[in-house]
PDB file of N, CA and C in Angstrom:
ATOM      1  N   UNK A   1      96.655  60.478 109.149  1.00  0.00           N
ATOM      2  CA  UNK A   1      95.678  61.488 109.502  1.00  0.00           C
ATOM      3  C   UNK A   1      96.203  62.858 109.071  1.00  0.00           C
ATOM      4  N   UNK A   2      95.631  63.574 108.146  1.00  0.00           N
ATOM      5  CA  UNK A   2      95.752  65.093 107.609  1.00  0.00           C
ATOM      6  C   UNK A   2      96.266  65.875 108.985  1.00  0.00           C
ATOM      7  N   UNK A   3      96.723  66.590 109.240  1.00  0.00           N
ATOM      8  CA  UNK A   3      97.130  67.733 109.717  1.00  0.00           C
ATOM      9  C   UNK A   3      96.915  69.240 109.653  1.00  0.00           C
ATOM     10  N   UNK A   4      95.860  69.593 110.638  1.00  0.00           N
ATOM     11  CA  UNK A   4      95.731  71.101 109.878  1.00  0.00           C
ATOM     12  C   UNK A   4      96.312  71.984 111.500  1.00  0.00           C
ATOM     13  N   UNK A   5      96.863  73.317 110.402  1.00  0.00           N
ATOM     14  CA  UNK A   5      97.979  73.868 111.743  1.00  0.00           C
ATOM     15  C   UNK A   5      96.613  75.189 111.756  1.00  0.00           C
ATOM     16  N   UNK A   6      96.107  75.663 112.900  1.00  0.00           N
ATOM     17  CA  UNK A   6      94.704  76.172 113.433  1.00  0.00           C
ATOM     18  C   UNK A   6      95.569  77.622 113.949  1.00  0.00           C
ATOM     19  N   UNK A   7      95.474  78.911 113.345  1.00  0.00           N
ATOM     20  CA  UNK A   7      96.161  79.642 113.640  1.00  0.00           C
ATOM     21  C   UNK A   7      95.060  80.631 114.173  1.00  0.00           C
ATOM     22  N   UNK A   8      94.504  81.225 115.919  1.00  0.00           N
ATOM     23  CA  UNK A   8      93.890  82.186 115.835  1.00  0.00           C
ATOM     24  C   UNK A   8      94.144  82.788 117.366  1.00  0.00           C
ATOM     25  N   UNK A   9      93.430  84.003 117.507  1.00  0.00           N
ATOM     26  CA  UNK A   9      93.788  84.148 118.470  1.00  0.00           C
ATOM     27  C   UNK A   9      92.797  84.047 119.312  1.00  0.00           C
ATOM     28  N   UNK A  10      91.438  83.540 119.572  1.00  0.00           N
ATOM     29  CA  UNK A  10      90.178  83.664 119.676  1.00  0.00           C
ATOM     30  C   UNK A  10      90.142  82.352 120.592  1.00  0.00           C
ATOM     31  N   UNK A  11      90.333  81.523 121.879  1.00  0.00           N
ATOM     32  CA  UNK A  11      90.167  80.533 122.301  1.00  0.00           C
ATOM     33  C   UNK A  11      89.036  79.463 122.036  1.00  0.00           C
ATOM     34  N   UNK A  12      87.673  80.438 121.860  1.00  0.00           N
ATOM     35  CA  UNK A  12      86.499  79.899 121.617  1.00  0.00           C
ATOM     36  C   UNK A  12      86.397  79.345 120.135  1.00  0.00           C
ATOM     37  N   UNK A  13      87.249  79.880 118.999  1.00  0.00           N
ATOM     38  CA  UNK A  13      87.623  79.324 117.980  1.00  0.00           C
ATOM     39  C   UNK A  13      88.067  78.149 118.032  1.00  0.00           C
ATOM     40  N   UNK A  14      89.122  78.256 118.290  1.00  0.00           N
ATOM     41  CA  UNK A  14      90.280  77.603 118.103  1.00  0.00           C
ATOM     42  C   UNK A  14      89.645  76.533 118.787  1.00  0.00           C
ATOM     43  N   UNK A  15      89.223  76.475 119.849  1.00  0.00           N
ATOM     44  CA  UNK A  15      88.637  74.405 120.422  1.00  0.00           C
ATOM     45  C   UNK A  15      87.489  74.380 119.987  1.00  0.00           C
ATOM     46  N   UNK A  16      86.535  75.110 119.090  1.00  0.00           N
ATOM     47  CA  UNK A  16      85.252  74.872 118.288  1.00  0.00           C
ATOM     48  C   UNK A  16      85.978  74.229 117.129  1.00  0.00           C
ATOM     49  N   UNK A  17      86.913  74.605 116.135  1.00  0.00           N
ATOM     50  CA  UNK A  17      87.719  74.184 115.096  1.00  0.00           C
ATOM     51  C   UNK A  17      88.303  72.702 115.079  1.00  0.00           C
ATOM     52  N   UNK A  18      89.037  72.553 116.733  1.00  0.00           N
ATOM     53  CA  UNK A  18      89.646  71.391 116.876  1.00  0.00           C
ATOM     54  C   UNK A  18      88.563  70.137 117.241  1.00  0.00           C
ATOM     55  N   UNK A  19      87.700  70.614 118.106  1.00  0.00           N
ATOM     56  CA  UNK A  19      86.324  70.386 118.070  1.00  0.00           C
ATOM     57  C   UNK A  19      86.084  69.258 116.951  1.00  0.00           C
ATOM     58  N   UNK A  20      85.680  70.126 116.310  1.00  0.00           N
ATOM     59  CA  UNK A  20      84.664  69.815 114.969  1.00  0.00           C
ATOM     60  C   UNK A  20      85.501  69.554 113.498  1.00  0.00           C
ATOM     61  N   UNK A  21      86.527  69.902 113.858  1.00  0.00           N
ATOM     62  CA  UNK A  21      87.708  68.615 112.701  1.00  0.00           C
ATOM     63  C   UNK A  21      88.077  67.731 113.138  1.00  0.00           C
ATOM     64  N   UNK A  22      88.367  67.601 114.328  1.00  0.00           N
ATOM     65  CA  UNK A  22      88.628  66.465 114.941  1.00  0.00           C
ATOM     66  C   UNK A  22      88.050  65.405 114.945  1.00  0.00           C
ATOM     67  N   UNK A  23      86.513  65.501 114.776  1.00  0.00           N
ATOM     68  CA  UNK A  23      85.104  64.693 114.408  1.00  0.00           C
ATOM     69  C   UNK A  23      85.313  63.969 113.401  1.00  0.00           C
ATOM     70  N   UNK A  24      86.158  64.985 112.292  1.00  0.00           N
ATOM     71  CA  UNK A  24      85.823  64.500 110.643  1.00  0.00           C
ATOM     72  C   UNK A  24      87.211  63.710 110.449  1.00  0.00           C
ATOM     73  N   UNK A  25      87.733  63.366 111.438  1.00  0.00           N
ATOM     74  CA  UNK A  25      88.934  62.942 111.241  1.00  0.00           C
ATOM     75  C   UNK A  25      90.372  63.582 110.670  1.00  0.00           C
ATOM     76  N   UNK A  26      89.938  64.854 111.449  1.00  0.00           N
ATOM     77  CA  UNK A  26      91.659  65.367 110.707  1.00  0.00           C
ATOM     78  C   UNK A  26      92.712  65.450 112.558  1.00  0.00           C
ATOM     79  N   UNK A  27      94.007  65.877 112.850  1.00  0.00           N
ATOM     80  CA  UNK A  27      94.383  66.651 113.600  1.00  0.00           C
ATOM     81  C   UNK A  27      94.638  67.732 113.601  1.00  0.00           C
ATOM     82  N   UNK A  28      93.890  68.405 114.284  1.00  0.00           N
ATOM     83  CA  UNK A  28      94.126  70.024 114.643  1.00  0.00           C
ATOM     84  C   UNK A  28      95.175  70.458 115.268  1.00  0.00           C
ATOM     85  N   UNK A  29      96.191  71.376 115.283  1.00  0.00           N
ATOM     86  CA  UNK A  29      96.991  71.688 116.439  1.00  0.00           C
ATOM     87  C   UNK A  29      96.755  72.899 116.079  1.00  0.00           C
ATOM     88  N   UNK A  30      95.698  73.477 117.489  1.00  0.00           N
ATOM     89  CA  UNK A  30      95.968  74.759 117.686  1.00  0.00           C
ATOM     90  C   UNK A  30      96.992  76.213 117.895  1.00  0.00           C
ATOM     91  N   UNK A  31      96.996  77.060 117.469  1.00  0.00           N
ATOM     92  CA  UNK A  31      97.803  77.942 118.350  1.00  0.00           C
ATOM     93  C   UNK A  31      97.440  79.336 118.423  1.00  0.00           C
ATOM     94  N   UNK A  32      97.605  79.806 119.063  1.00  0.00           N
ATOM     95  CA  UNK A  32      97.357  81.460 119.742  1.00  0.00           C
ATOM     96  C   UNK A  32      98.120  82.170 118.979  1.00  0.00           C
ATOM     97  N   UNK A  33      99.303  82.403 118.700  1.00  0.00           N
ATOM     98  CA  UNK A  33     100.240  83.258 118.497  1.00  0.00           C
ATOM     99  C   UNK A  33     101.404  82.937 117.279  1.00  0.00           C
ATOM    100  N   UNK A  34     102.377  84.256 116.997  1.00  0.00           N
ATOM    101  CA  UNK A  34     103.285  83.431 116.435  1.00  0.00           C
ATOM    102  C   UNK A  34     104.123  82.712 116.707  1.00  0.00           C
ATOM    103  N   UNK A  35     104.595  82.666 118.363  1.00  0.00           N
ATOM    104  CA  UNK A  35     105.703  81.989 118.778  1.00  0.00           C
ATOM    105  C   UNK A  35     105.317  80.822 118.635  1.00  0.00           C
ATOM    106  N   UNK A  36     103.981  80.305 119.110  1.00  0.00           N
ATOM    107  CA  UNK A  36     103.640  78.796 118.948  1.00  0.00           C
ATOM    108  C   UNK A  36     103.444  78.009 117.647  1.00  0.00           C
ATOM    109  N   UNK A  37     103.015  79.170 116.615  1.00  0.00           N
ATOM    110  CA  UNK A  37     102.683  78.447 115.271  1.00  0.00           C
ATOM    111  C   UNK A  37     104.244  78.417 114.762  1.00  0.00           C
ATOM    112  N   UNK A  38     105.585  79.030 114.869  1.00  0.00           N
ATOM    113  CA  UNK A  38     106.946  78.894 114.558  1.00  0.00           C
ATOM    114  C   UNK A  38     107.799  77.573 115.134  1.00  0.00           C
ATOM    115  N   UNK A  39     106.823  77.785 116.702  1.00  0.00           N
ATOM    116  CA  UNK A  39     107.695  76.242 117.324  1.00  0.00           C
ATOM    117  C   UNK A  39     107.110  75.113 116.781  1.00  0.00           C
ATOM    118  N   UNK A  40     105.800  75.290 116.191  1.00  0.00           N
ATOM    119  CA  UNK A  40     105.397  74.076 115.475  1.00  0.00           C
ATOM    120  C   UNK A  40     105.912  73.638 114.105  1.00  0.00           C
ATOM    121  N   UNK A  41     105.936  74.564 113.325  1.00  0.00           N
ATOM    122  CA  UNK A  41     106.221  74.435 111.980  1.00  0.00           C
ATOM    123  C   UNK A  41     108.193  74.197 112.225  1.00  0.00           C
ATOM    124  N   UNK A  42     109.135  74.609 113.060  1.00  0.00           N
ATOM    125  CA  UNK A  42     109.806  73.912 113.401  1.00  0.00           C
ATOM    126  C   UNK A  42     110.160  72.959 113.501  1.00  0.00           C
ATOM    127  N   UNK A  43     109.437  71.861 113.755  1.00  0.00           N
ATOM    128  CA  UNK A  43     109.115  70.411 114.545  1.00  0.00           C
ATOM    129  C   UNK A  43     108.132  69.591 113.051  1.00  0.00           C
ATOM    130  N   UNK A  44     107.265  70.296 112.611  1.00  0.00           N
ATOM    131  CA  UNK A  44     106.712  69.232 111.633  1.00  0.00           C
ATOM    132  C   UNK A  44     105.788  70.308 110.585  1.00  0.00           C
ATOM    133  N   UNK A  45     105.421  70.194 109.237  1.00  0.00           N
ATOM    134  CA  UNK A  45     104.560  70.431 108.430  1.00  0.00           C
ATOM    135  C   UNK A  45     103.448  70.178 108.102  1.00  0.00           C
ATOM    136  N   UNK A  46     102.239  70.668 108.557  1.00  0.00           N
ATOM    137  CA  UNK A  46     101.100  70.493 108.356  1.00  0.00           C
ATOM    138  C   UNK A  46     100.369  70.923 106.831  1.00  0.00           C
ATOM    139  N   UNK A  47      99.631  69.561 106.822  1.00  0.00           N
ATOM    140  CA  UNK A  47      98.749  69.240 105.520  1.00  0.00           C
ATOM    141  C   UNK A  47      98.246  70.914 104.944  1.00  0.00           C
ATOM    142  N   UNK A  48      97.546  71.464 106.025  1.00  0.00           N
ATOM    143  CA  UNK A  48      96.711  72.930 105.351  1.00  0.00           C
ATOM    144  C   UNK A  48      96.806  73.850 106.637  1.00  0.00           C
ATOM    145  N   UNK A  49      97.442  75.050 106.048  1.00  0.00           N
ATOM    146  CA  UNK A  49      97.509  75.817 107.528  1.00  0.00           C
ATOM    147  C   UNK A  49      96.313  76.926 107.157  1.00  0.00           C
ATOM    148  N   UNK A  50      96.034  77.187 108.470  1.00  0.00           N
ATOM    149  CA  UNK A  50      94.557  77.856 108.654  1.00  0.00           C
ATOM    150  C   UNK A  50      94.940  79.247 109.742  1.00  0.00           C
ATOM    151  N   UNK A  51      94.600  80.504 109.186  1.00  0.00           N
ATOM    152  CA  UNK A  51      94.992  81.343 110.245  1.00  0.00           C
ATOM    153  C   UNK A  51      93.688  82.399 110.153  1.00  0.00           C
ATOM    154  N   UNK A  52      93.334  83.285 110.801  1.00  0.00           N
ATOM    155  CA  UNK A  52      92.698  84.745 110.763  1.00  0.00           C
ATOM    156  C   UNK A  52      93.327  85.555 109.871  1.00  0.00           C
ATOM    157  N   UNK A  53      92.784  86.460 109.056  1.00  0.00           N
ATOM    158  CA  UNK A  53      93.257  87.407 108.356  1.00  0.00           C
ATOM    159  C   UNK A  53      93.337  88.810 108.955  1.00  0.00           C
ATOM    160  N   UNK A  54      92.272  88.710 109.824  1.00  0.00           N
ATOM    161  CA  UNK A  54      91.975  90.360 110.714  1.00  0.00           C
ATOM    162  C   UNK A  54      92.825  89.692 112.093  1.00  0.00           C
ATOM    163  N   UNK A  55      93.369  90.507 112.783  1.00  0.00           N
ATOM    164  CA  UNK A  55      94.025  90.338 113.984  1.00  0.00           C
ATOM    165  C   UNK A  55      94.157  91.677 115.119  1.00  0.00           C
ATOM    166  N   UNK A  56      93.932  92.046 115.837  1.00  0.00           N
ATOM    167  CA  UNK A  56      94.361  93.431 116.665  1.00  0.00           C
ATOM    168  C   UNK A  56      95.781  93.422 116.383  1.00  0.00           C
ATOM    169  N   UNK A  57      96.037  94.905 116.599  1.00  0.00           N
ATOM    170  CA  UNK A  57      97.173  95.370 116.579  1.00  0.00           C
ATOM    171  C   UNK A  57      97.935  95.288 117.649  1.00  0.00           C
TER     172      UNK A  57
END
């Protein structure tokens, strides 16, 4: 199963995304922030990473 690493900071995103890839058969692993998307990519490499380009300061 593909792997996509779900980078945003938006909650309502992020489980609409996991949501609705999850459907099409991929795994999503969400995350909020950078600490979580670092402890992930730590631990394993995902197929296509996906983040926001605009972010607050």
């Amino acid at each position: 199963m593909p792997v996509i690493l779900f980078v945003d900071d938006n909650k309502n995103v992020r489980e609409f995304c996991q949501r609705e890839l999850g459907r099409e058969g991929y795994r999503v692993v969400p995350c909020e922030d950078g600490y979580k998307t670092l402890h992930f990519l730590n631990q394993e490499t995902p197929d296509l990473p996906s983040w926001t380009c605009i972010c607050p300061a």
